[in-house]
PDB file of N, CA and C in Angstrom:
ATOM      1  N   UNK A   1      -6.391  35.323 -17.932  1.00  0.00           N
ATOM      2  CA  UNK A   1      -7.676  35.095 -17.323  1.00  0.00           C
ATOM      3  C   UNK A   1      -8.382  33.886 -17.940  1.00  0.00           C
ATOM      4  N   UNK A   2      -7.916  33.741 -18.868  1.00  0.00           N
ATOM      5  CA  UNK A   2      -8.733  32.582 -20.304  1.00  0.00           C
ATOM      6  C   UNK A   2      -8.425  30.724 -19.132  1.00  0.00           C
ATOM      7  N   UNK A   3      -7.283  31.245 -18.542  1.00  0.00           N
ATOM      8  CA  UNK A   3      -6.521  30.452 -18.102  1.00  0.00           C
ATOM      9  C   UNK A   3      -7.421  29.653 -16.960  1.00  0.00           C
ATOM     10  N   UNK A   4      -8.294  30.499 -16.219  1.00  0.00           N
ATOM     11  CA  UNK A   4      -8.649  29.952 -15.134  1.00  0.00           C
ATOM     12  C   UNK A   4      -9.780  29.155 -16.042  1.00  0.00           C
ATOM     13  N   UNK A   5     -10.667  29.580 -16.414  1.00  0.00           N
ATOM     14  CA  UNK A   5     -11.789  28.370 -17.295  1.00  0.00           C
ATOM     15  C   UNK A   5     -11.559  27.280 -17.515  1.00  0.00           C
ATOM     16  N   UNK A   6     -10.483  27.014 -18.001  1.00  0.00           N
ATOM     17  CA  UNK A   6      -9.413  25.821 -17.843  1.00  0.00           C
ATOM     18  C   UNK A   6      -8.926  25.044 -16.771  1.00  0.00           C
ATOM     19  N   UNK A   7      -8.450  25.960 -16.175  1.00  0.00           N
ATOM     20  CA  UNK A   7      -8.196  25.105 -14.271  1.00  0.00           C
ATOM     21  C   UNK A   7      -8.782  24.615 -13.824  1.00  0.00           C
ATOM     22  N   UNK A   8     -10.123  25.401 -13.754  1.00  0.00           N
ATOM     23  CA  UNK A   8     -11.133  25.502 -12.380  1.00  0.00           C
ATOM     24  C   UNK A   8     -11.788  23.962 -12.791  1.00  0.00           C
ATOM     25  N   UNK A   9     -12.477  23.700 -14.185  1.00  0.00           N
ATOM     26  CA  UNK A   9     -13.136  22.824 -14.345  1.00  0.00           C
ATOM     27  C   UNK A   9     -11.885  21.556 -13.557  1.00  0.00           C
ATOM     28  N   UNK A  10     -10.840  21.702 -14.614  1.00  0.00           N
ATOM     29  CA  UNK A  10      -9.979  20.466 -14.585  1.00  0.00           C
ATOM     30  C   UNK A  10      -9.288  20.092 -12.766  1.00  0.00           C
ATOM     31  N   UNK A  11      -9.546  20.801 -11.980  1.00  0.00           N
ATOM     32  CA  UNK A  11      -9.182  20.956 -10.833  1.00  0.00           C
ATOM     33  C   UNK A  11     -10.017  20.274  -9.923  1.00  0.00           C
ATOM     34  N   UNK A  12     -11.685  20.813 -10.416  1.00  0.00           N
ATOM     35  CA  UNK A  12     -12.787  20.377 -10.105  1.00  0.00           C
ATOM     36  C   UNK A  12     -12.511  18.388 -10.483  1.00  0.00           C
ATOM     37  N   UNK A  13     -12.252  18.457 -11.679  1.00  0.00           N
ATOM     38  CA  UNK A  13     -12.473  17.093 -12.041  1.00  0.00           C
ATOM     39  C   UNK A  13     -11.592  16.089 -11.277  1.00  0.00           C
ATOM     40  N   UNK A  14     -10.663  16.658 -10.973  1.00  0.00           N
ATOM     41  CA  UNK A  14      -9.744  15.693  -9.912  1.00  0.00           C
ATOM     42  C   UNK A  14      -9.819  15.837  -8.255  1.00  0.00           C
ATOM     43  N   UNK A  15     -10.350  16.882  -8.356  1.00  0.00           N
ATOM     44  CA  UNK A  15     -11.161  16.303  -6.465  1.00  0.00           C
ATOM     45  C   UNK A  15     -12.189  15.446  -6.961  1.00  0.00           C
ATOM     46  N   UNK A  16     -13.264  15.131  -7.934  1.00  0.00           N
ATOM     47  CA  UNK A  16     -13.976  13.775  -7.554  1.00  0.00           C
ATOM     48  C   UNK A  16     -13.246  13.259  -7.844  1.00  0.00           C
ATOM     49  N   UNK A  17     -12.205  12.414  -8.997  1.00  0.00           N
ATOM     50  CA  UNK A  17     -11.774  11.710  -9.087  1.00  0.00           C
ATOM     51  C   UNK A  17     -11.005  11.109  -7.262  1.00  0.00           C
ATOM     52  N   UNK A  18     -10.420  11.966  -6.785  1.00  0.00           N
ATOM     53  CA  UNK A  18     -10.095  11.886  -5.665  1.00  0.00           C
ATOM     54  C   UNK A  18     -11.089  11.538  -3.923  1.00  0.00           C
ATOM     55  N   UNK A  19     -11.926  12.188  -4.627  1.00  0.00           N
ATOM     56  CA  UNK A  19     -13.284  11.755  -3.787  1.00  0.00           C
ATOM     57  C   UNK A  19     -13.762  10.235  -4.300  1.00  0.00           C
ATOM     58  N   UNK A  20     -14.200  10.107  -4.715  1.00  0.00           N
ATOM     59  CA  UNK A  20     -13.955   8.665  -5.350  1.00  0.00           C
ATOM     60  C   UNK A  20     -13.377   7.496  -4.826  1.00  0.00           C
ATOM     61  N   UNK A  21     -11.680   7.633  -4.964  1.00  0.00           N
ATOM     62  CA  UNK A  21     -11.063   7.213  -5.016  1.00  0.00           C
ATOM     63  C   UNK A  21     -10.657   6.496  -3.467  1.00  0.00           C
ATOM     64  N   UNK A  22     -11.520   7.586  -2.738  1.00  0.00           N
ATOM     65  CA  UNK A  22     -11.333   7.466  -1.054  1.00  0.00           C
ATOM     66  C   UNK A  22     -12.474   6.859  -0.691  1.00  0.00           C
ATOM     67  N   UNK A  23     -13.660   7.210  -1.945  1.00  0.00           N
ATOM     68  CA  UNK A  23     -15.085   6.461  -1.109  1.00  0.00           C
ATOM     69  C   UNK A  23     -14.543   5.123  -1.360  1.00  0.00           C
ATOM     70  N   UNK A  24     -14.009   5.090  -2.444  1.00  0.00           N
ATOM     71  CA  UNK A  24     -13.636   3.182  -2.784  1.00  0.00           C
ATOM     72  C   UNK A  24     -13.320   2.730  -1.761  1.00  0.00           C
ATOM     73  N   UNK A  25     -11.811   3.254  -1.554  1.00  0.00           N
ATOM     74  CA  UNK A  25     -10.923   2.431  -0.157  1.00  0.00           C
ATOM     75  C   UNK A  25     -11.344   2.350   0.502  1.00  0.00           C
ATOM     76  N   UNK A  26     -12.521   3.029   1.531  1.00  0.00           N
ATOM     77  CA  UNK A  26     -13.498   2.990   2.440  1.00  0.00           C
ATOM     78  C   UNK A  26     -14.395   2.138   2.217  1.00  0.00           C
ATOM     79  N   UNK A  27     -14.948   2.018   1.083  1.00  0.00           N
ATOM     80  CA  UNK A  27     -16.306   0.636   1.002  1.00  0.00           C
ATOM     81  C   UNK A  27     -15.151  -0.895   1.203  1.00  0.00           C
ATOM     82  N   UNK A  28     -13.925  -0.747   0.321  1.00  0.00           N
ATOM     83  CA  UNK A  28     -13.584  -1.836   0.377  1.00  0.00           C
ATOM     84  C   UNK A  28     -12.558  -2.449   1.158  1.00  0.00           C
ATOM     85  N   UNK A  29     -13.167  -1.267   2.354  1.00  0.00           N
ATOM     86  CA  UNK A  29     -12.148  -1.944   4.082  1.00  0.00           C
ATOM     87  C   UNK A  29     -10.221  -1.535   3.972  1.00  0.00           C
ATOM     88  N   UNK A  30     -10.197  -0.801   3.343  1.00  0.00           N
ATOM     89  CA  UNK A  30      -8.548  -0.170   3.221  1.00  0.00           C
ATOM     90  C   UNK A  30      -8.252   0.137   4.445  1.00  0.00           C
ATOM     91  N   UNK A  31      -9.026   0.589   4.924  1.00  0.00           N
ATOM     92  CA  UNK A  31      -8.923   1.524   6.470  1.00  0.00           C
ATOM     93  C   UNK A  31      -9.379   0.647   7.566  1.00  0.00           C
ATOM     94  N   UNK A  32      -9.778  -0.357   7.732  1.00  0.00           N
ATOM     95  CA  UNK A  32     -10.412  -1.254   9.080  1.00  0.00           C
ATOM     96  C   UNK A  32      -9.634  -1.344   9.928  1.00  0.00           C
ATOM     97  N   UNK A  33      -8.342  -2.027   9.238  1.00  0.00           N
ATOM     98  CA  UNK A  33      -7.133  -2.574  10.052  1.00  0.00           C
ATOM     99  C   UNK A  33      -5.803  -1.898  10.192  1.00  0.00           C
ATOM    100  N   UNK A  34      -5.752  -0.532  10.886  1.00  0.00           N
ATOM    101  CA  UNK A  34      -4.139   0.204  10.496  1.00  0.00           C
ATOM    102  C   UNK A  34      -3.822  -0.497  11.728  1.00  0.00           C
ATOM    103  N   UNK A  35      -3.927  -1.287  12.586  1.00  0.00           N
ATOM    104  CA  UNK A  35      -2.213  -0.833  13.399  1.00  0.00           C
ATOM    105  C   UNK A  35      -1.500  -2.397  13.561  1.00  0.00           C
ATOM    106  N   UNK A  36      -2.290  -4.003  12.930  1.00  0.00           N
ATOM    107  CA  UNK A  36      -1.625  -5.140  13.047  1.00  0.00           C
ATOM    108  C   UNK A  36      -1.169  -5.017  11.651  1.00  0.00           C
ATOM    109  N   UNK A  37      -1.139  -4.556  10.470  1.00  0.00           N
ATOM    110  CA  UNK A  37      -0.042  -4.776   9.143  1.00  0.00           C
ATOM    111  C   UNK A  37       1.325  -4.568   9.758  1.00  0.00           C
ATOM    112  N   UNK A  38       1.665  -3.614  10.099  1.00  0.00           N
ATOM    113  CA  UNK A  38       3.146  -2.560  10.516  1.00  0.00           C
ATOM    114  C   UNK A  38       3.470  -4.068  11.856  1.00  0.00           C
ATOM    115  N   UNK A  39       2.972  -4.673  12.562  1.00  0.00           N
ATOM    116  CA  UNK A  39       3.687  -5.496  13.630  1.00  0.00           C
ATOM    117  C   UNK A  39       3.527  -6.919  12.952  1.00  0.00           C
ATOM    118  N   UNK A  40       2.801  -7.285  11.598  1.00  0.00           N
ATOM    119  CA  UNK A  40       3.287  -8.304  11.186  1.00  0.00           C
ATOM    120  C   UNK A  40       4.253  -8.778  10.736  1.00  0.00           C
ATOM    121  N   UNK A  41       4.995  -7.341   9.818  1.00  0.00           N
ATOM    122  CA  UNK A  41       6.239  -7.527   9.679  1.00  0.00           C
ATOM    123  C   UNK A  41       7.513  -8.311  10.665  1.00  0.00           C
ATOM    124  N   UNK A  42       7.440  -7.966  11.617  1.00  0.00           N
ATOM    125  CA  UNK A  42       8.122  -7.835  12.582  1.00  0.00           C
ATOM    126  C   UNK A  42       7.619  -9.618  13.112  1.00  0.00           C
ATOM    127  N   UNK A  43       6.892 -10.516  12.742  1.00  0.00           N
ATOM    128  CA  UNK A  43       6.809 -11.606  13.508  1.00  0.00           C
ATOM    129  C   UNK A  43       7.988 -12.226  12.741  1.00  0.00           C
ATOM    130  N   UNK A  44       7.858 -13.866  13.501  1.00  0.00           N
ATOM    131  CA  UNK A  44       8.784 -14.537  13.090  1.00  0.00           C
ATOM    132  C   UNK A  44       7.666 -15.658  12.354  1.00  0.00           C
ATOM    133  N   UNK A  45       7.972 -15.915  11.124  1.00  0.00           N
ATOM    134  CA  UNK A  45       7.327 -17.249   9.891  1.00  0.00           C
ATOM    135  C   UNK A  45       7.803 -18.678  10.790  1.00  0.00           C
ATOM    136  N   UNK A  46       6.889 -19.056  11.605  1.00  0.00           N
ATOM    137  CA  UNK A  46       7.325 -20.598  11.569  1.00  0.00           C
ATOM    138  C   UNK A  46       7.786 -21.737  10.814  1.00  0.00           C
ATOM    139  N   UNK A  47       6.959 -21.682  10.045  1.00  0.00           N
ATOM    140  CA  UNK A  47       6.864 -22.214   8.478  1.00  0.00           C
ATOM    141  C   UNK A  47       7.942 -22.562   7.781  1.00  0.00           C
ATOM    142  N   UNK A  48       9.021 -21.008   8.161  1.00  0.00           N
ATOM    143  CA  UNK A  48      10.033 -21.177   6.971  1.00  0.00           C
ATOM    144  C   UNK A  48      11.361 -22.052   7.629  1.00  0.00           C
ATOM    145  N   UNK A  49      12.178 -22.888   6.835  1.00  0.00           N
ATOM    146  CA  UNK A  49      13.013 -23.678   7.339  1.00  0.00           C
ATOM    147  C   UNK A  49      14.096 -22.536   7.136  1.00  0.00           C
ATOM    148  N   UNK A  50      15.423 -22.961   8.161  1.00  0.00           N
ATOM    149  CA  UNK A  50      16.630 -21.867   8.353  1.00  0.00           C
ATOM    150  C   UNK A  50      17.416 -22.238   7.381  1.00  0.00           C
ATOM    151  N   UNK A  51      17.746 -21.124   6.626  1.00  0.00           N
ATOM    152  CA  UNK A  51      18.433 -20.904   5.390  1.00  0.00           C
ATOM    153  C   UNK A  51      19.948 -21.810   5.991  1.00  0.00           C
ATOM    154  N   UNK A  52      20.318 -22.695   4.828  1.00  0.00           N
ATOM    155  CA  UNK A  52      21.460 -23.179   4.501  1.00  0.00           C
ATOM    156  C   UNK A  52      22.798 -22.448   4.612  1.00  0.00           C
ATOM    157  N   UNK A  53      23.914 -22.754   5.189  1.00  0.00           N
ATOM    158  CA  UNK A  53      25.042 -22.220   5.356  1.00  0.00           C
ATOM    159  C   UNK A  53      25.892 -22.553   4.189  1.00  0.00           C
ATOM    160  N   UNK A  54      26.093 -21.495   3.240  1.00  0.00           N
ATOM    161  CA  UNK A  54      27.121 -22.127   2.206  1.00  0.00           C
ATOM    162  C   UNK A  54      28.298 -22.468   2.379  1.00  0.00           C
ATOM    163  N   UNK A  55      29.345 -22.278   3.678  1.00  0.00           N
ATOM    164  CA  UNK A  55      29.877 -23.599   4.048  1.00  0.00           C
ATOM    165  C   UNK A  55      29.948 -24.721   3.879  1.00  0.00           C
ATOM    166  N   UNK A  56      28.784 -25.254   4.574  1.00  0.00           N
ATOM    167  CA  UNK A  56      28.228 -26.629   4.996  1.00  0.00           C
ATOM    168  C   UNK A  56      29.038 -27.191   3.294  1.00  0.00           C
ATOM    169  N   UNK A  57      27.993 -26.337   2.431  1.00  0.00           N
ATOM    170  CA  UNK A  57      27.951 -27.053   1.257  1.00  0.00           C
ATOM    171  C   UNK A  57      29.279 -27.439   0.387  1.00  0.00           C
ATOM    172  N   UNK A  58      29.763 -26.598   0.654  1.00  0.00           N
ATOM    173  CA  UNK A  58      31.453 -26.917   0.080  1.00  0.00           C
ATOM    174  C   UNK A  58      32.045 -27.992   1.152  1.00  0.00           C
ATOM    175  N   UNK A  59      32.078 -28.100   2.371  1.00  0.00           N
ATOM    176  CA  UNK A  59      32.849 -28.858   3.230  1.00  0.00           C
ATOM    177  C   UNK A  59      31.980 -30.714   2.585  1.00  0.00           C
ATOM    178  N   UNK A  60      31.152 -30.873   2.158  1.00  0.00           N
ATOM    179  CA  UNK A  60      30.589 -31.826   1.837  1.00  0.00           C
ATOM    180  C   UNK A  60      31.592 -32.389   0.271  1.00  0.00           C
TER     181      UNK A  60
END
């Protein structure tokens, strides 16, 4: 029984920590943008030049 005095507080202390932890991500916009991260993956980088054929490089 000694046992629960122990829990309850320390149990307590990690839902705020957890409460917290969610008000953060929420003030600091974690949540604004779910559904363009997951289809950025998926574009194509203009930017990047097409990787070298290591072929090429030996036939040189």
């Amino acid at each position: 029984m000694r046992i629960l005095l122990m829990l309850v507080p320390i149990s307590l202390v990690l839902l705020g920590i957890a409460v917290w932890a969610f008000v953060w991500a929420v003030r600091k916009g974690q949540f604004d943008d779910l559904d363009t991260p997951p289809l950025d993956i998926l574009a194509d980088d203009e930017d990047d030049p097409p990787p070298r054929d290591r072929g090429q490089r030996d036939a040189d």
